[in-house]
N, C-alpha and C. Protein backbone atom coordinates (compact mmCIF):
# COMPACT_ATOMS: atom_id res chain seq x y z
N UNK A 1 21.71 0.04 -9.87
CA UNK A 1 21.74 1.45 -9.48
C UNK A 1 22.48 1.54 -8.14
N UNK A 2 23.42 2.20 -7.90
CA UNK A 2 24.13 2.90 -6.72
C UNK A 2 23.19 3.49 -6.04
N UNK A 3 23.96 3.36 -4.41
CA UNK A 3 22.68 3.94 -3.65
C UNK A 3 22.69 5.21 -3.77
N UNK A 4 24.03 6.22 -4.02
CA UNK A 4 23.66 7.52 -4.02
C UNK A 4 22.50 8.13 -5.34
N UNK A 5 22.87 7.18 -6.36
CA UNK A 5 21.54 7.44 -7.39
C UNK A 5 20.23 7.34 -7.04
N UNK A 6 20.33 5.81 -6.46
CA UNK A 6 18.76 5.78 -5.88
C UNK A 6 18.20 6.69 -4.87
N UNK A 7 18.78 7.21 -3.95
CA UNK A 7 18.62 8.42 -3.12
C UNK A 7 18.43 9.70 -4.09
N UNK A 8 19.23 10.11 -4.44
CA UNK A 8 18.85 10.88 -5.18
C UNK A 8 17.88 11.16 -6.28
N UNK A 9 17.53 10.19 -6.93
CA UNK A 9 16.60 10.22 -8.12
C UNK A 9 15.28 9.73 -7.73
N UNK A 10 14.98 9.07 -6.66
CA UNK A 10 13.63 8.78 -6.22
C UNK A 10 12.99 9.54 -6.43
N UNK A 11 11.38 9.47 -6.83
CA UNK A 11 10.24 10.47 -6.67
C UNK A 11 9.09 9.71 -6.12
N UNK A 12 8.58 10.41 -5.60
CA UNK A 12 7.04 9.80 -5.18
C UNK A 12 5.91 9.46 -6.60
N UNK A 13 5.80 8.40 -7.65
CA UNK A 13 5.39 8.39 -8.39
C UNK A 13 3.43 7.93 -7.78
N UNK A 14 2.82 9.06 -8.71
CA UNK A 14 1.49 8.71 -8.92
C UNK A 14 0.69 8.42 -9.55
N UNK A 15 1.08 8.35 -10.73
CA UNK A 15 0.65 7.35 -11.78
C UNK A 15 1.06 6.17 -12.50
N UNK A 16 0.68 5.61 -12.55
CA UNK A 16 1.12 4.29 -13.46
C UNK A 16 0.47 3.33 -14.27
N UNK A 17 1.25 2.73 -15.08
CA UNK A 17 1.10 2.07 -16.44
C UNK A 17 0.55 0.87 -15.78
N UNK A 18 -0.30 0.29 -16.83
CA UNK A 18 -1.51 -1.12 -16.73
C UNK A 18 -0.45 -2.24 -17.02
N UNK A 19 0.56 -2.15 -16.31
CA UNK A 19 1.89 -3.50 -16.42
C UNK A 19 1.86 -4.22 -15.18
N UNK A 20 1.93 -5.38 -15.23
CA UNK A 20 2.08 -5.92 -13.62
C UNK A 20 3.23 -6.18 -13.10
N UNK A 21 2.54 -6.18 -11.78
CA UNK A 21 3.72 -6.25 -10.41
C UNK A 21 3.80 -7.74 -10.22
N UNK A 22 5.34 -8.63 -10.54
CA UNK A 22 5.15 -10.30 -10.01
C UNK A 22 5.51 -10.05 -8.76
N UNK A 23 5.19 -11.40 -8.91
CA UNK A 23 5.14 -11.93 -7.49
C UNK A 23 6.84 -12.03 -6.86
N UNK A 24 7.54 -12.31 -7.72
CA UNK A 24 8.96 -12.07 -7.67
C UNK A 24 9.13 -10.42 -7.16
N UNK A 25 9.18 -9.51 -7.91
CA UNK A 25 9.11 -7.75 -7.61
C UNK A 25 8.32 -7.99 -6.14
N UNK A 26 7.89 -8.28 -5.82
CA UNK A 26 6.88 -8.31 -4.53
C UNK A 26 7.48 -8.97 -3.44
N UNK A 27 7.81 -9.43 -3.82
CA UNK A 27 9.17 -10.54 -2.41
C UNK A 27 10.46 -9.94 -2.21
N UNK A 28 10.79 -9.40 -3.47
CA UNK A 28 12.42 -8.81 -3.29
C UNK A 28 11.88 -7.33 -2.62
N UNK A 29 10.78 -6.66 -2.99
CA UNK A 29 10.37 -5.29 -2.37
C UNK A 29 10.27 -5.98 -0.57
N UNK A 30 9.44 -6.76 -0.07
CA UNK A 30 9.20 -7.12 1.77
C UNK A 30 10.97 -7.40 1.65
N UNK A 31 11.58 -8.35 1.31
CA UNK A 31 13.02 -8.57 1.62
C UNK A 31 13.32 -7.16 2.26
N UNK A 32 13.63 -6.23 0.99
CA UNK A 32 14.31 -5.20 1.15
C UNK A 32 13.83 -4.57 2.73
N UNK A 33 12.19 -4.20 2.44
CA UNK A 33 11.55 -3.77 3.55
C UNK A 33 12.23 -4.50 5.08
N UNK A 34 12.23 -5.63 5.21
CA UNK A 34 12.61 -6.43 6.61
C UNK A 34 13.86 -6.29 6.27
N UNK A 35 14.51 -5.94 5.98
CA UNK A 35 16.15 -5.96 5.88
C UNK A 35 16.49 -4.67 6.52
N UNK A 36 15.65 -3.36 7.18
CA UNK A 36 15.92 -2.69 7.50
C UNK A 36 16.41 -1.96 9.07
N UNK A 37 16.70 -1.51 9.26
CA UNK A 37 17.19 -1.40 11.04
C UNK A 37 16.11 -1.35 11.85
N UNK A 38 16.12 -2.09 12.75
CA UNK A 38 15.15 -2.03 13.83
C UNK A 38 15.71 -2.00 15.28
N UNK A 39 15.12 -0.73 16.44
CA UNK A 39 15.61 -0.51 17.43
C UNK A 39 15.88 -1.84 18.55
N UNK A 40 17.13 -2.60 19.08
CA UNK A 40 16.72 -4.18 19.66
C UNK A 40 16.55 -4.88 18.78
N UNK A 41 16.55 -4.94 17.62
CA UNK A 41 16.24 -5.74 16.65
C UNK A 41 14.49 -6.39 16.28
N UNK A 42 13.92 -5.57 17.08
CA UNK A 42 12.37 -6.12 17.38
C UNK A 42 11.74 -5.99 16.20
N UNK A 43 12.48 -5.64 14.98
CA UNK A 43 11.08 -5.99 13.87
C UNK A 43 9.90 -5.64 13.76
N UNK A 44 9.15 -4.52 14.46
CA UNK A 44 7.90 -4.67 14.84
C UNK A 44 6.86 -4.40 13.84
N UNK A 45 7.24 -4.74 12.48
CA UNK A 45 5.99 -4.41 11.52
C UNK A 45 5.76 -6.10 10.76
N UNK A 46 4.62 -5.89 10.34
CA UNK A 46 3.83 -6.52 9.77
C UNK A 46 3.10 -6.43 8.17
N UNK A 47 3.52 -6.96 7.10
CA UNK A 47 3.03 -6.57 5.54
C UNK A 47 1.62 -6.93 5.05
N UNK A 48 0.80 -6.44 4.89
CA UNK A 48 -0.45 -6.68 4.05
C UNK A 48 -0.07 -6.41 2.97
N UNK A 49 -0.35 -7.27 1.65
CA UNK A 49 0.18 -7.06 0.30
C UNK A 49 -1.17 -7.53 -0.15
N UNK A 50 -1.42 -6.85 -1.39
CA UNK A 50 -2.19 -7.13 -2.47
C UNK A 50 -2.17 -6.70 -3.83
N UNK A 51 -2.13 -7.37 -4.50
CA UNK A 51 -2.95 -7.58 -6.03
C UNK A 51 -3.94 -7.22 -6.70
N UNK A 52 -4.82 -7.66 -5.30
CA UNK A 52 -6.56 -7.69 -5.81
C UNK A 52 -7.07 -6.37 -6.48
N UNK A 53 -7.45 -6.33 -8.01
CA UNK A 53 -8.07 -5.32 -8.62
C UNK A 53 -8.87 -4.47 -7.52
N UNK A 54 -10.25 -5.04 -7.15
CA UNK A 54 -11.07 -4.66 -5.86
C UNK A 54 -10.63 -4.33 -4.32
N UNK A 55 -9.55 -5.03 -4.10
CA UNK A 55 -8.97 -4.75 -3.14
C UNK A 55 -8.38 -2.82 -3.43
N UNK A 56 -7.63 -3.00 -4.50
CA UNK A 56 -6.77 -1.68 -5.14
C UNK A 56 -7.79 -0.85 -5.01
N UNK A 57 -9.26 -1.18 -5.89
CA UNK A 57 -10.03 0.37 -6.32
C UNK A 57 -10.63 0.19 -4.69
N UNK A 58 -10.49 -0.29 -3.62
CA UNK A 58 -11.48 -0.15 -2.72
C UNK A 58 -10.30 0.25 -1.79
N UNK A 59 -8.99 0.51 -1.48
CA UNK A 59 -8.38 1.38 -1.61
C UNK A 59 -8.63 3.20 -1.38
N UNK A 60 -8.85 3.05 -2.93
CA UNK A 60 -9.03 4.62 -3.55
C UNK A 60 -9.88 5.58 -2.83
N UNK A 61 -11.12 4.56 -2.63
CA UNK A 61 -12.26 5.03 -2.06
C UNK A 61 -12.98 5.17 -0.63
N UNK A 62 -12.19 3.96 0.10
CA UNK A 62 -12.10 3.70 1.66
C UNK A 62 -11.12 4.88 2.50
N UNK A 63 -9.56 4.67 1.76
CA UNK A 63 -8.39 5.33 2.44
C UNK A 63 -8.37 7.09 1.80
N UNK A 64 -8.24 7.16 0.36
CA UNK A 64 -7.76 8.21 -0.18
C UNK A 64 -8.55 8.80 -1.12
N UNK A 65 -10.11 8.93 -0.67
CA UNK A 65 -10.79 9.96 -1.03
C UNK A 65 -11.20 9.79 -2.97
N UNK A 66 -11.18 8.56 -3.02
CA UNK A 66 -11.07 7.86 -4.81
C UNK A 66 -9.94 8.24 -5.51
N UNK A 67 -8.55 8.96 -4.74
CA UNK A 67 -7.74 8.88 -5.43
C UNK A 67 -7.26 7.72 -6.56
N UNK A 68 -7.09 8.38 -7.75
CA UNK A 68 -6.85 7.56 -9.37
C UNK A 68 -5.47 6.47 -9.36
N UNK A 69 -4.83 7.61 -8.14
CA UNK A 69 -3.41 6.10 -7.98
C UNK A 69 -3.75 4.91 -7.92
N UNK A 70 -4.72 4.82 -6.77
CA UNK A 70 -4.56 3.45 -6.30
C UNK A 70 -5.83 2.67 -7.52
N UNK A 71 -6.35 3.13 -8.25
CA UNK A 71 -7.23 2.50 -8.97
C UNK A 71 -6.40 2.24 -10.50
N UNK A 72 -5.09 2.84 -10.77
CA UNK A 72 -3.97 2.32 -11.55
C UNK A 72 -2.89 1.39 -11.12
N UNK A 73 -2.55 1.64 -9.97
CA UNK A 73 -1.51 0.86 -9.28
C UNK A 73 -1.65 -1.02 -9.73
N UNK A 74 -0.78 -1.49 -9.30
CA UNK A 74 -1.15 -3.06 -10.09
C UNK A 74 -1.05 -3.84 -8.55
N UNK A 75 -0.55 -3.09 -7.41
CA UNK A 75 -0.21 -3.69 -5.94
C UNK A 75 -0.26 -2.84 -5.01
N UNK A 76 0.26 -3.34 -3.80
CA UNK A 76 0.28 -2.07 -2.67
C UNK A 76 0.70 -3.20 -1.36
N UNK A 77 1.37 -2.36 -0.64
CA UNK A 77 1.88 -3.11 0.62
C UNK A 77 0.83 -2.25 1.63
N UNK A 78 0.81 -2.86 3.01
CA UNK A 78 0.85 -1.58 4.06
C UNK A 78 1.46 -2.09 4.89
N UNK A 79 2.27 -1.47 5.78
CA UNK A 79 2.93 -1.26 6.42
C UNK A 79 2.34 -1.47 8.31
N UNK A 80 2.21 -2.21 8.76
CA UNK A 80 1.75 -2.33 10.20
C UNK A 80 2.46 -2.17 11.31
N UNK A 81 2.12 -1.50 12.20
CA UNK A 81 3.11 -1.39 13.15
C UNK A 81 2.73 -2.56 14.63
N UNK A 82 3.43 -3.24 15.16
CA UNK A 82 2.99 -4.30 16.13
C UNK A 82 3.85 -4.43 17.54
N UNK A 83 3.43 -2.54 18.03
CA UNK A 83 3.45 -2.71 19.39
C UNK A 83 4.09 -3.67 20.66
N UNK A 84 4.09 -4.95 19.86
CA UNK A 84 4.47 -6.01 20.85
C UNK A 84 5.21 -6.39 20.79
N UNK A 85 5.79 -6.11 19.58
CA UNK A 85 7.41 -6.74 19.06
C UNK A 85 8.41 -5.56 19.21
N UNK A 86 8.33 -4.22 19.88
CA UNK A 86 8.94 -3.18 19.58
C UNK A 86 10.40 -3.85 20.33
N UNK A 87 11.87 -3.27 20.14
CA UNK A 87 12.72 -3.74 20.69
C UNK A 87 12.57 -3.22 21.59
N UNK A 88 12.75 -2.00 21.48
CA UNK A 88 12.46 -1.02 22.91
C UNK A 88 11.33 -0.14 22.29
N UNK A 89 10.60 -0.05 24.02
CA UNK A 89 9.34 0.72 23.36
C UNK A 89 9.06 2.61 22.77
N UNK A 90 8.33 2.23 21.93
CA UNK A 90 7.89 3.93 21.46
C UNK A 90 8.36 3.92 20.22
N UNK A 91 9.68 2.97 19.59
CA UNK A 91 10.61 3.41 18.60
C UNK A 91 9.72 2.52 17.51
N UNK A 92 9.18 1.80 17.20
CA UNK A 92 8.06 1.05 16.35
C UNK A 92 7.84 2.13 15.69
N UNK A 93 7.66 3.44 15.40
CA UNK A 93 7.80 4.16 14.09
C UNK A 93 8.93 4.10 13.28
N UNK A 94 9.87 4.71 14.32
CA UNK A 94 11.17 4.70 13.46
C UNK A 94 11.48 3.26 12.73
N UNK A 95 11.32 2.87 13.44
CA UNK A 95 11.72 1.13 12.22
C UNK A 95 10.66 0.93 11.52
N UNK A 96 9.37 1.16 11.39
CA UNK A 96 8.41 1.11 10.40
C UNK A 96 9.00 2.09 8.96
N UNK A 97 9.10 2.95 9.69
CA UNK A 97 10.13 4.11 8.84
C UNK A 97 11.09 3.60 7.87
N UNK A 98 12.27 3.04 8.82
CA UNK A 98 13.30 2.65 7.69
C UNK A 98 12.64 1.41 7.01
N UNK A 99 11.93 0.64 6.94
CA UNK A 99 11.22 -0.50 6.76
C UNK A 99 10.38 0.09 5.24
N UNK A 100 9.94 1.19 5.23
CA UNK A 100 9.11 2.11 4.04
C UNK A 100 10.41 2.53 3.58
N UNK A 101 11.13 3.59 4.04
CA UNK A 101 12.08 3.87 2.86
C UNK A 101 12.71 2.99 2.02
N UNK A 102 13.31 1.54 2.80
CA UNK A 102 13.86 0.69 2.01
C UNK A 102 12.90 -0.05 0.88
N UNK A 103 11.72 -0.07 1.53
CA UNK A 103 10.79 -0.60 0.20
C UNK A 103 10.91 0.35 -1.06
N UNK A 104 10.76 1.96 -0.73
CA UNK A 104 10.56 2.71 -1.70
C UNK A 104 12.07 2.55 -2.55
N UNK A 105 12.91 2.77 -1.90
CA UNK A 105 14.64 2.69 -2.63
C UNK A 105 14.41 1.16 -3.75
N UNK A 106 13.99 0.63 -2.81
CA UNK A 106 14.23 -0.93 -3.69
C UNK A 106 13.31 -0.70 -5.12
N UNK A 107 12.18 -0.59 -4.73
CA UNK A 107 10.88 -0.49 -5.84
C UNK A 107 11.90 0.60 -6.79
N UNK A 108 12.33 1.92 -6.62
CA UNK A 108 13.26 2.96 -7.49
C UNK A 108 14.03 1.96 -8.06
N UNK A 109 15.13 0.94 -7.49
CA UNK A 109 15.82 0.69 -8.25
C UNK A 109 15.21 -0.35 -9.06
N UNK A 110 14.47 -1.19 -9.20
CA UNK A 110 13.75 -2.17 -9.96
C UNK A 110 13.10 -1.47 -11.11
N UNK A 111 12.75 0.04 -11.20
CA UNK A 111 12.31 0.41 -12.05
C UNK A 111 10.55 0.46 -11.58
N UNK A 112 10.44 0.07 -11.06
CA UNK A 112 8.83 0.04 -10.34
C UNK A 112 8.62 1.69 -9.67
N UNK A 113 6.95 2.04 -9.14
CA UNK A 113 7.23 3.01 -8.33
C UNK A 113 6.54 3.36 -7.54
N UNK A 114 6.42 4.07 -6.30
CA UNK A 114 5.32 4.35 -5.29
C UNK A 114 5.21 5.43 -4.48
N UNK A 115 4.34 5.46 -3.56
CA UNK A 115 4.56 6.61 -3.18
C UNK A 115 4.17 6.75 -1.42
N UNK A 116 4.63 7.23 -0.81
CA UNK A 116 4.06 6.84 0.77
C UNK A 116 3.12 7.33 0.77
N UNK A 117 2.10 7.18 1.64
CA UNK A 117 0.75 7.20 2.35
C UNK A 117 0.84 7.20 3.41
N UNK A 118 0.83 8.44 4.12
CA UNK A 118 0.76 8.11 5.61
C UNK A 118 -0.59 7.50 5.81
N UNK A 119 -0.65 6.84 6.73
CA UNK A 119 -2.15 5.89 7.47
C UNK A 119 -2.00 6.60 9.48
N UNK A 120 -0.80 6.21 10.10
CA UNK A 120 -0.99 6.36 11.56
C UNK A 120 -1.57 7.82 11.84
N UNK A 121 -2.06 7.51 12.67
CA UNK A 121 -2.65 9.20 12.89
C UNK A 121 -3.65 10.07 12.34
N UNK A 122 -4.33 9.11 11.30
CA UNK A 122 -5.27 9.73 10.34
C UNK A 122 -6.34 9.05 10.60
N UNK A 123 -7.24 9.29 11.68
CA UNK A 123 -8.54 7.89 12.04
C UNK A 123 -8.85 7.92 10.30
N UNK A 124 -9.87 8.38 9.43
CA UNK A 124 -9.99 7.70 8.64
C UNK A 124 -9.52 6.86 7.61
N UNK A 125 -8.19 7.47 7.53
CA UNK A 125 -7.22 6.23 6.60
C UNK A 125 -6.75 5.13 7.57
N UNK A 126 -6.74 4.89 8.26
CA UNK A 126 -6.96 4.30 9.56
C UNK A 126 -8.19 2.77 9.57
N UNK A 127 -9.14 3.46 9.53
CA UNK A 127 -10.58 2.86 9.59
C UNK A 127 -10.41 2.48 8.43
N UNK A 128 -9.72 2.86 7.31
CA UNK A 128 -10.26 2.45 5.55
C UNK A 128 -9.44 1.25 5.45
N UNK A 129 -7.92 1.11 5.85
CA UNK A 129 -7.52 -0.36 5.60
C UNK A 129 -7.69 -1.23 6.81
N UNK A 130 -8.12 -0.98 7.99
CA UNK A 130 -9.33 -2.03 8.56
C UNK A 130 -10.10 -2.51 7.82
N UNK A 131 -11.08 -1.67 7.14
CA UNK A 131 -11.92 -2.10 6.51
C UNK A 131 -11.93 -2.89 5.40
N UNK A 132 -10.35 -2.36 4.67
CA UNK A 132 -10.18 -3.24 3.41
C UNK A 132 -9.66 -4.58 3.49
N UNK A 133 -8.50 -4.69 4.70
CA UNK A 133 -7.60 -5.54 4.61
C UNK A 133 -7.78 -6.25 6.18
N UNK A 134 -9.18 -5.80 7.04
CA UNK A 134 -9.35 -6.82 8.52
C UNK A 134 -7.80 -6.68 9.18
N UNK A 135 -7.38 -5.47 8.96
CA UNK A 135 -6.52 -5.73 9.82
C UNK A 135 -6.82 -5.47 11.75
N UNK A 136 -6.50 -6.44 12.59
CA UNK A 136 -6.82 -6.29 13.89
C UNK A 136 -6.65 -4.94 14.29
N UNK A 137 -7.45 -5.04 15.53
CA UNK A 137 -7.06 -3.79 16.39
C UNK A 137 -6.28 -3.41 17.19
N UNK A 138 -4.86 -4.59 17.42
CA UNK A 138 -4.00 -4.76 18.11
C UNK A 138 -2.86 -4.06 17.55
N UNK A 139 -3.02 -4.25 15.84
CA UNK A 139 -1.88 -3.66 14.81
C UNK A 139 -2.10 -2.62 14.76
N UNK A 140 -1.32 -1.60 14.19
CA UNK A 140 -1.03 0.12 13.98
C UNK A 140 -1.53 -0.01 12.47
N UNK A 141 -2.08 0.25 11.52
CA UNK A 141 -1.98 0.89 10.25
C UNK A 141 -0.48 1.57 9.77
N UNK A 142 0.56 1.61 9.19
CA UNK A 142 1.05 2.63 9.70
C UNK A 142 0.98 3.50 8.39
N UNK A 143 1.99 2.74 7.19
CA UNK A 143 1.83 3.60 5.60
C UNK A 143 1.40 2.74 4.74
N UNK A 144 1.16 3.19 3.49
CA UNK A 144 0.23 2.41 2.54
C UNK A 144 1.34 2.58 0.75
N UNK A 145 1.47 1.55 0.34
CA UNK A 145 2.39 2.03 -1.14
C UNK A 145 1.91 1.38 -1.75
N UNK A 146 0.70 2.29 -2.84
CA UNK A 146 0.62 2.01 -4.26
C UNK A 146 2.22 1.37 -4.98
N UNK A 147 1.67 0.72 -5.66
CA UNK A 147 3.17 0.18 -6.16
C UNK A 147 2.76 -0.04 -8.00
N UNK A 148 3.72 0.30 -8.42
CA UNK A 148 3.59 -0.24 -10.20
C UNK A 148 4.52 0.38 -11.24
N UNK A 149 4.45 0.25 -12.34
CA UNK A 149 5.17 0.41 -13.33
C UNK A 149 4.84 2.14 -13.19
N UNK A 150 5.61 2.83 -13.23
CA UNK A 150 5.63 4.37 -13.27
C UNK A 150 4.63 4.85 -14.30
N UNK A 151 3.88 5.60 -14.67
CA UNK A 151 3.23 6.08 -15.37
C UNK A 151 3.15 7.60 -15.50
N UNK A 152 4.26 8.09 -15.09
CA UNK A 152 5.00 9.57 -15.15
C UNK A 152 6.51 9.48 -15.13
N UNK A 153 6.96 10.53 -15.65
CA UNK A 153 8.62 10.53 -15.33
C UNK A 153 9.30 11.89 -14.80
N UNK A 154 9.46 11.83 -13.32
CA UNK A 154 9.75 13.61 -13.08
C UNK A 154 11.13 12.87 -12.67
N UNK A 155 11.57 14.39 -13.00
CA UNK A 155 13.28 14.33 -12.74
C UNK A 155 13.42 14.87 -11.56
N UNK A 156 14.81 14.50 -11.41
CA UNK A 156 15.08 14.50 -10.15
C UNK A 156 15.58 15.89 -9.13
N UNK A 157 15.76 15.91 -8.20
CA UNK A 157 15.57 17.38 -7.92
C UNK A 157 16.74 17.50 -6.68
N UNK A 158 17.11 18.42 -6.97
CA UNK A 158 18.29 18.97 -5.96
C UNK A 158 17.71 19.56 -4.28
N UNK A 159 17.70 18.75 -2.96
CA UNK A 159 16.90 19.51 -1.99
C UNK A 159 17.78 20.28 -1.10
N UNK A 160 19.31 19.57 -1.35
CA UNK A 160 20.43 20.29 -0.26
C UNK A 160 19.73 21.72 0.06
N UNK A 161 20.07 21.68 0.94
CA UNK A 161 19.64 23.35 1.70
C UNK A 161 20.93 23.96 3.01
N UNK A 162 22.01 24.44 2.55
CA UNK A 162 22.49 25.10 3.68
C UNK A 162 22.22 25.48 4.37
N UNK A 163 20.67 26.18 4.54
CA UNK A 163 20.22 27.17 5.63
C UNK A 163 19.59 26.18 6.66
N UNK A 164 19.66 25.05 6.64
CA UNK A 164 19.19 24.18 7.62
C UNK A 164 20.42 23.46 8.48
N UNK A 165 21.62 23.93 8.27
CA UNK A 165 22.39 23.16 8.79
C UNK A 165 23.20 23.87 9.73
N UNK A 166 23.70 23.80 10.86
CA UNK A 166 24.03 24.47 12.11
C UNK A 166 25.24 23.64 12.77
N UNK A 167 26.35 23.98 12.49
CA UNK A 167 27.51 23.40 12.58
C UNK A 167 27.95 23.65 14.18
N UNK A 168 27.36 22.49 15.12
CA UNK A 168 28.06 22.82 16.36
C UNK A 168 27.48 23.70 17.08
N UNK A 169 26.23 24.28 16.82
CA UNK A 169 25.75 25.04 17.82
C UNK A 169 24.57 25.23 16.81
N UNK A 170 23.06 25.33 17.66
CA UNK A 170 22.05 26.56 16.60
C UNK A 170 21.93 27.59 16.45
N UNK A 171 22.28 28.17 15.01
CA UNK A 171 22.47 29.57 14.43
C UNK A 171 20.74 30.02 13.99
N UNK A 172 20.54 31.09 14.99
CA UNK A 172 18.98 31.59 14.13
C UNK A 172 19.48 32.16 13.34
N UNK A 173 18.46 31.98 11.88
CA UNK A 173 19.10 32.41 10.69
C UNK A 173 17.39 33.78 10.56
């Protein structure tokens, strides 16, 4: 798939089929993820990955309120943010950022699918993958991706919007 396809045709998928995620799909998804721009080059995230059935449905029920995704999903990354590695400081979102989109692009083009989760900023989704995955208190939580074989198919959608764009100066519209 071309990247303008994969950009374009992505969806945030929330359901999915009882097919598994290898361990192969799971390495080329972090590749993609760490392959992404980081401010200084500082890298500053960190992957929790899992498999675990229990891990998944405890998930559902810790982070997202028993949402059914994560109790279909066959995997899930999260996304950590680590403060200490920032290249320059403050920007450890933004590269967590491109670090999630490239996972999601990659997972689109493999045919796999997911969907972001914000975690930073949400004490209880926050507290829920502490709880699931021990992650320290030094790390950020930041997003969370159900990951799996799609188990919906929405098409793709046109978002261009002219009225957002201000050529050289801002036009109140």
């Amino acid at each position: 798939m071309d990247t303008m396809t994969a950009i374009m045709t992505r969806r945030s998928i929330r359901a999915f089929k009882d097919a598994p995620v290898t361990d192969e799909q799971m390495k080329t998804l972090l590749e993609a993820a760490m392959n992404a721009p980081s401010a200084g080059d500082g890298r500053p995230w960190h992957f929790v990955v899992t498999t675990d059935r229990a891990q998944l449905d405890a998930l559902a029920d810790e982070v997202d309120e028993g949402n059914a995704m994560f109790k279909q999903a066959q995997a899930a990354v999260l996304i950590c943010l680590d403060e200490s590695l920032e290249g320059f400081k403050g920007f450890g979102p933004q590269d967590c950022s491109c670090a999630a989109q490239n996972l999601q692009l990659a997972a689109h083009d493999m045919g796999l699918g997911t969907v972001w989760i914000a975690i930073i900023n949400v004490p209880p989704r926050v507290a829920g993958c502490r709880k699931v995955f021990g992650v320290p208190e030094e790390m950020t939580p930041f997003a969370l991706f159900p990951i799996g074989v799609p188990g919906e198919e929405l098409k793709a959608e046109v978002r261009y919007d002219e009225s957002r764009i201000h050529n050289g100066r801002w036009v109140k519209r």
